[in-house]
N, C-alpha and C. Protein backbone atom coordinates (compact mmCIF):
# COMPACT_ATOMS: atom_id res chain seq x y z
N UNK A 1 -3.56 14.22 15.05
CA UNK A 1 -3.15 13.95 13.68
C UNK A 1 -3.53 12.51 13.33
N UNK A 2 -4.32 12.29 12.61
CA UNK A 2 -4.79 11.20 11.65
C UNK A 2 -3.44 10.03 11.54
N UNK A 3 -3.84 8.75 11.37
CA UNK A 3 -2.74 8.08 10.74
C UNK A 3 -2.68 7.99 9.45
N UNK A 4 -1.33 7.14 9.04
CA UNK A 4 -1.03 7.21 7.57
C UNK A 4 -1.51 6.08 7.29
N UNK A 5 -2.53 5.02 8.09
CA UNK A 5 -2.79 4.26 7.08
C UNK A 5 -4.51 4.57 6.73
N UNK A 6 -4.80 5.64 8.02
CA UNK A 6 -6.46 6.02 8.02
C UNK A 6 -5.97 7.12 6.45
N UNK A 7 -5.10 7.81 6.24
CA UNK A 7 -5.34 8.52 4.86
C UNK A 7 -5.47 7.51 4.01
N UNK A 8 -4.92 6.55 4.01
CA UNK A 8 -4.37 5.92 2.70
C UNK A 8 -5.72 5.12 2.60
N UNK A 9 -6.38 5.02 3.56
CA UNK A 9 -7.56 3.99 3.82
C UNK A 9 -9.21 4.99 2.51
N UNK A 10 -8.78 6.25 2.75
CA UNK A 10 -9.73 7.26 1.56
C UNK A 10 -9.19 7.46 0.60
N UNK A 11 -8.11 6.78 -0.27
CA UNK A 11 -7.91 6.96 -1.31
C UNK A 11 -8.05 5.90 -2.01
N UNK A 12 -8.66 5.98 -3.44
CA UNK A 12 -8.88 5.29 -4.29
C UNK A 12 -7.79 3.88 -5.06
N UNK A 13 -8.41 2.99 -5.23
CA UNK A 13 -7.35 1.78 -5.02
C UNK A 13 -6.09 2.47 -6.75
N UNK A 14 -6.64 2.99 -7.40
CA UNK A 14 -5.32 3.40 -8.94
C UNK A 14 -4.76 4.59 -7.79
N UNK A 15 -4.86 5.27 -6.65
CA UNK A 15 -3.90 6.25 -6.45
C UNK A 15 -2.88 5.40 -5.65
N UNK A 16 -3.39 4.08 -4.87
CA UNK A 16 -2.36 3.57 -4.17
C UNK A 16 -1.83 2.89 -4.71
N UNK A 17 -1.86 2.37 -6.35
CA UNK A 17 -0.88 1.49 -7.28
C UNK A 17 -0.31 2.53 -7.49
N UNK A 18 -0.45 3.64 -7.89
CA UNK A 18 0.42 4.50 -7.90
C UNK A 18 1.45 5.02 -7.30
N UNK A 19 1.17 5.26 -5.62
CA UNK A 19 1.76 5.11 -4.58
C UNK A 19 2.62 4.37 -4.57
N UNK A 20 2.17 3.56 -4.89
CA UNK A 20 3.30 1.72 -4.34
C UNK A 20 4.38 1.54 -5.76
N UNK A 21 4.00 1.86 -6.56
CA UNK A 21 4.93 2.08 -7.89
C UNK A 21 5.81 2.88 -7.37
N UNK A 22 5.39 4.55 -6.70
CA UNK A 22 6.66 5.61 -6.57
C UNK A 22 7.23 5.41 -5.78
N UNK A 23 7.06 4.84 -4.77
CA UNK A 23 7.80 4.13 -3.78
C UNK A 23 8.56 2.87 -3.69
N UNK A 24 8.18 2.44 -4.61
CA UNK A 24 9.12 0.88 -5.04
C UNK A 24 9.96 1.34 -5.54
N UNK A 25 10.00 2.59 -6.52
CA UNK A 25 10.50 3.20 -7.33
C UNK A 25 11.92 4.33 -6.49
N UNK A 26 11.50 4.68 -5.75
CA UNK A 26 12.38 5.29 -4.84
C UNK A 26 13.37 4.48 -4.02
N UNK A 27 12.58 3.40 -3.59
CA UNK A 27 13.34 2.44 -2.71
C UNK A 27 14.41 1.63 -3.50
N UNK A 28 14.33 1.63 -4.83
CA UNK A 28 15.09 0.68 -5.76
C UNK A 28 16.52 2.15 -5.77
N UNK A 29 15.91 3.27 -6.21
CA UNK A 29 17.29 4.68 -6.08
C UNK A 29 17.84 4.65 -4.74
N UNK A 30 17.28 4.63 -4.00
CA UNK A 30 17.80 4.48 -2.30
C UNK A 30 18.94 3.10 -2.36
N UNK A 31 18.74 2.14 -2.73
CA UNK A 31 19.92 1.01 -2.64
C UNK A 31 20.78 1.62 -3.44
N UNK A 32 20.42 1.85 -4.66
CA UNK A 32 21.06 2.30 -5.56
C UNK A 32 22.35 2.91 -5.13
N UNK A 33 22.04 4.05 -4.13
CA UNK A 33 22.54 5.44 -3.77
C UNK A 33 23.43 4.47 -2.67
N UNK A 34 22.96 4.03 -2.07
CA UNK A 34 23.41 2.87 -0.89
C UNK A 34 24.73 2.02 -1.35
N UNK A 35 24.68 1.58 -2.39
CA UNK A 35 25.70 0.71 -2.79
C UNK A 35 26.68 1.48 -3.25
N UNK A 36 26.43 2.72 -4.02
CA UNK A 36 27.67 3.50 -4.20
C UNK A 36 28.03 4.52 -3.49
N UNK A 37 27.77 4.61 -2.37
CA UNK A 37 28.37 5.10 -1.47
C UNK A 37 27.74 6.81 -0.97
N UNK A 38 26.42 7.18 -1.55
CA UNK A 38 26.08 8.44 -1.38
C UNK A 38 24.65 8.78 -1.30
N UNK A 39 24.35 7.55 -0.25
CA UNK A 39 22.93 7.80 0.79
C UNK A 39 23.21 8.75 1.53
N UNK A 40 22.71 9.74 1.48
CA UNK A 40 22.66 10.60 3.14
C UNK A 40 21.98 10.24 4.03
N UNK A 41 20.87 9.68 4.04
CA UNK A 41 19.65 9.34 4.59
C UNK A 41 19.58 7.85 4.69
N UNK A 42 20.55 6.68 5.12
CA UNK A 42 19.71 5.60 5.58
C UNK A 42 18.41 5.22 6.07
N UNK A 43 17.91 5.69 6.88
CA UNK A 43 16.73 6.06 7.83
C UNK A 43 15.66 5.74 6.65
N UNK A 44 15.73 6.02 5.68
CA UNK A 44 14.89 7.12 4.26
C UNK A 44 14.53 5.20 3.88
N UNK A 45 14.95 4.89 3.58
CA UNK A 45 15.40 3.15 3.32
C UNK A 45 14.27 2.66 4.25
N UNK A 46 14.23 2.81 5.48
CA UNK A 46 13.31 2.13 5.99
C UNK A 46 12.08 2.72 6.20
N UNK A 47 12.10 3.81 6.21
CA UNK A 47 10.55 4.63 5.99
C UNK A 47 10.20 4.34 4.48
N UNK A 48 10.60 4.35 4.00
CA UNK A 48 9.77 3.64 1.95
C UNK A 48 9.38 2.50 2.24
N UNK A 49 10.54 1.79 2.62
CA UNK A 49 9.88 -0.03 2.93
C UNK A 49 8.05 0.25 3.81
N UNK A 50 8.22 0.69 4.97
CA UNK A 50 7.17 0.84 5.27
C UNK A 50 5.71 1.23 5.13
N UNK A 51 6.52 1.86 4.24
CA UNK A 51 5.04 3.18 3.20
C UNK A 51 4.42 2.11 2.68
N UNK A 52 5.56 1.29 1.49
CA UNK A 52 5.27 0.14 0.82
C UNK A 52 4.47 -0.97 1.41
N UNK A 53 5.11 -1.74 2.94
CA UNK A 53 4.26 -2.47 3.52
C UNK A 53 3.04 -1.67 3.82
N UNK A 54 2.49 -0.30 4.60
CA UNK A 54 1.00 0.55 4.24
C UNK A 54 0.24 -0.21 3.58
N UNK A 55 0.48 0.64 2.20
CA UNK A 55 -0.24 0.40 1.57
C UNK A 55 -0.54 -1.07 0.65
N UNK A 56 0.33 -1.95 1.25
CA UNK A 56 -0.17 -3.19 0.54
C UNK A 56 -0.77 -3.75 1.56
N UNK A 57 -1.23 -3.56 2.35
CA UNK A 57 -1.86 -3.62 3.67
C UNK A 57 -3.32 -3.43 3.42
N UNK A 58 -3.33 -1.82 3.07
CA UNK A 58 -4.73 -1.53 2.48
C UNK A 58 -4.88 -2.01 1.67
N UNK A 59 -4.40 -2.64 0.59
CA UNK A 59 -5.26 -3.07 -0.32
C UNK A 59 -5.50 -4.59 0.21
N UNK A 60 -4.64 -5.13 0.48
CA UNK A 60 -4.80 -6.48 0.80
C UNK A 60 -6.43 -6.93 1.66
N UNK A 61 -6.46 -5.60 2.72
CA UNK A 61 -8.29 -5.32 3.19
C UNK A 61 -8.93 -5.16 2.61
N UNK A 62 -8.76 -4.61 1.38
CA UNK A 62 -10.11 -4.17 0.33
C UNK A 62 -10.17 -5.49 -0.24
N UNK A 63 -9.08 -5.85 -0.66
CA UNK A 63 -9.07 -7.33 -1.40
C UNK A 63 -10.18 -8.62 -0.03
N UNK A 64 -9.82 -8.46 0.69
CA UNK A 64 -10.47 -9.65 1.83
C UNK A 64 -11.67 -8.86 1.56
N UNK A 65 -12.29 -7.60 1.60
CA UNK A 65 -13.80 -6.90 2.01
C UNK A 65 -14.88 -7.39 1.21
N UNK A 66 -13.62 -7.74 -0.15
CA UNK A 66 -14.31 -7.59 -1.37
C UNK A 66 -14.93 -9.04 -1.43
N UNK A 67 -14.18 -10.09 -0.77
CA UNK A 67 -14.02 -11.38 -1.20
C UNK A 67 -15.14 -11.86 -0.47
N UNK A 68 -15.42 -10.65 0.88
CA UNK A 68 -15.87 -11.47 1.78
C UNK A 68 -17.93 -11.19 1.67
N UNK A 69 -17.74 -9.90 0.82
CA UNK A 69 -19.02 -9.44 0.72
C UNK A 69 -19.73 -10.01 -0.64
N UNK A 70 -18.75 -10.33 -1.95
CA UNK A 70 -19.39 -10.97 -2.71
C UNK A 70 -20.00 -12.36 -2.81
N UNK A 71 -20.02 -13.39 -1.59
CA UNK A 71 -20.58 -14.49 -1.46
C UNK A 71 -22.00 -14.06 -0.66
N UNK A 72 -21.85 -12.99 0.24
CA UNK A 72 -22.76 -12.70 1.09
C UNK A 72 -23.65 -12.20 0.49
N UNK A 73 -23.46 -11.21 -0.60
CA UNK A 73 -24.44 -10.91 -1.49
C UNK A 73 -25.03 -11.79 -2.36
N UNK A 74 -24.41 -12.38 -2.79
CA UNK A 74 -24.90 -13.92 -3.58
C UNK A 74 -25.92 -15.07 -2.91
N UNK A 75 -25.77 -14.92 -1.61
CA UNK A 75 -26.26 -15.52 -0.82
C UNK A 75 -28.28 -14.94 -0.53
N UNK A 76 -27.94 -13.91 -0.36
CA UNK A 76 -28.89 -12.74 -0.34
C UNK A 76 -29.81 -12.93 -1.43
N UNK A 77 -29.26 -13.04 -2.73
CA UNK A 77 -30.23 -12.73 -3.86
C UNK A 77 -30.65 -13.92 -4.20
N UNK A 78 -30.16 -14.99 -3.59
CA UNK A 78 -31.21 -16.53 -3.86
C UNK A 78 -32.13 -16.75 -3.16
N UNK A 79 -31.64 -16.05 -1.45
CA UNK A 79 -32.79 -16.46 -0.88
C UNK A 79 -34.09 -15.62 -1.37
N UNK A 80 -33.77 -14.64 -1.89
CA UNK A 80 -35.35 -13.90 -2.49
C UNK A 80 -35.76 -14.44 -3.24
């Protein structure tokens, strides 16, 4: 079985803002549920956090890939 960050690694960077929205989004109902007394699922709390750290993970690599290939290409097209 594949990991969850090799899926998350083929999806397109608007599905993982998306991602990271529904999950911020969940994790904010999870305290929510937490503070008034009718989490069933603690556990649930720290698997979102994580999803969340994921995928800001992946992007944070695309962000460095990006940073790191557009000088290199720049570099490239002067020396021609």
């Amino acid at each position: 079985m594949p990991s969850m960050a090799a899926e998350l690694r083929e999806l397109p960077d608007d599905e993982l803002l998306a991602r990271v929205d529904n999950a911020k989004e969940e994790l904010f109902n999870l305290r929510f549920q937490q503070a008034t007394g009718q989490l069933d699922n603690p556990t649930r709390i720290r698997q979102v956090r994580h999803e969340v750290a994921r995928i800001a993970t992946v992007l944070r690599e695309r962000e460095i890939d990006a940073e790191r290939g557009a000088p290199a290409a720049a570099a490239q097209e002067e020396e021609q």
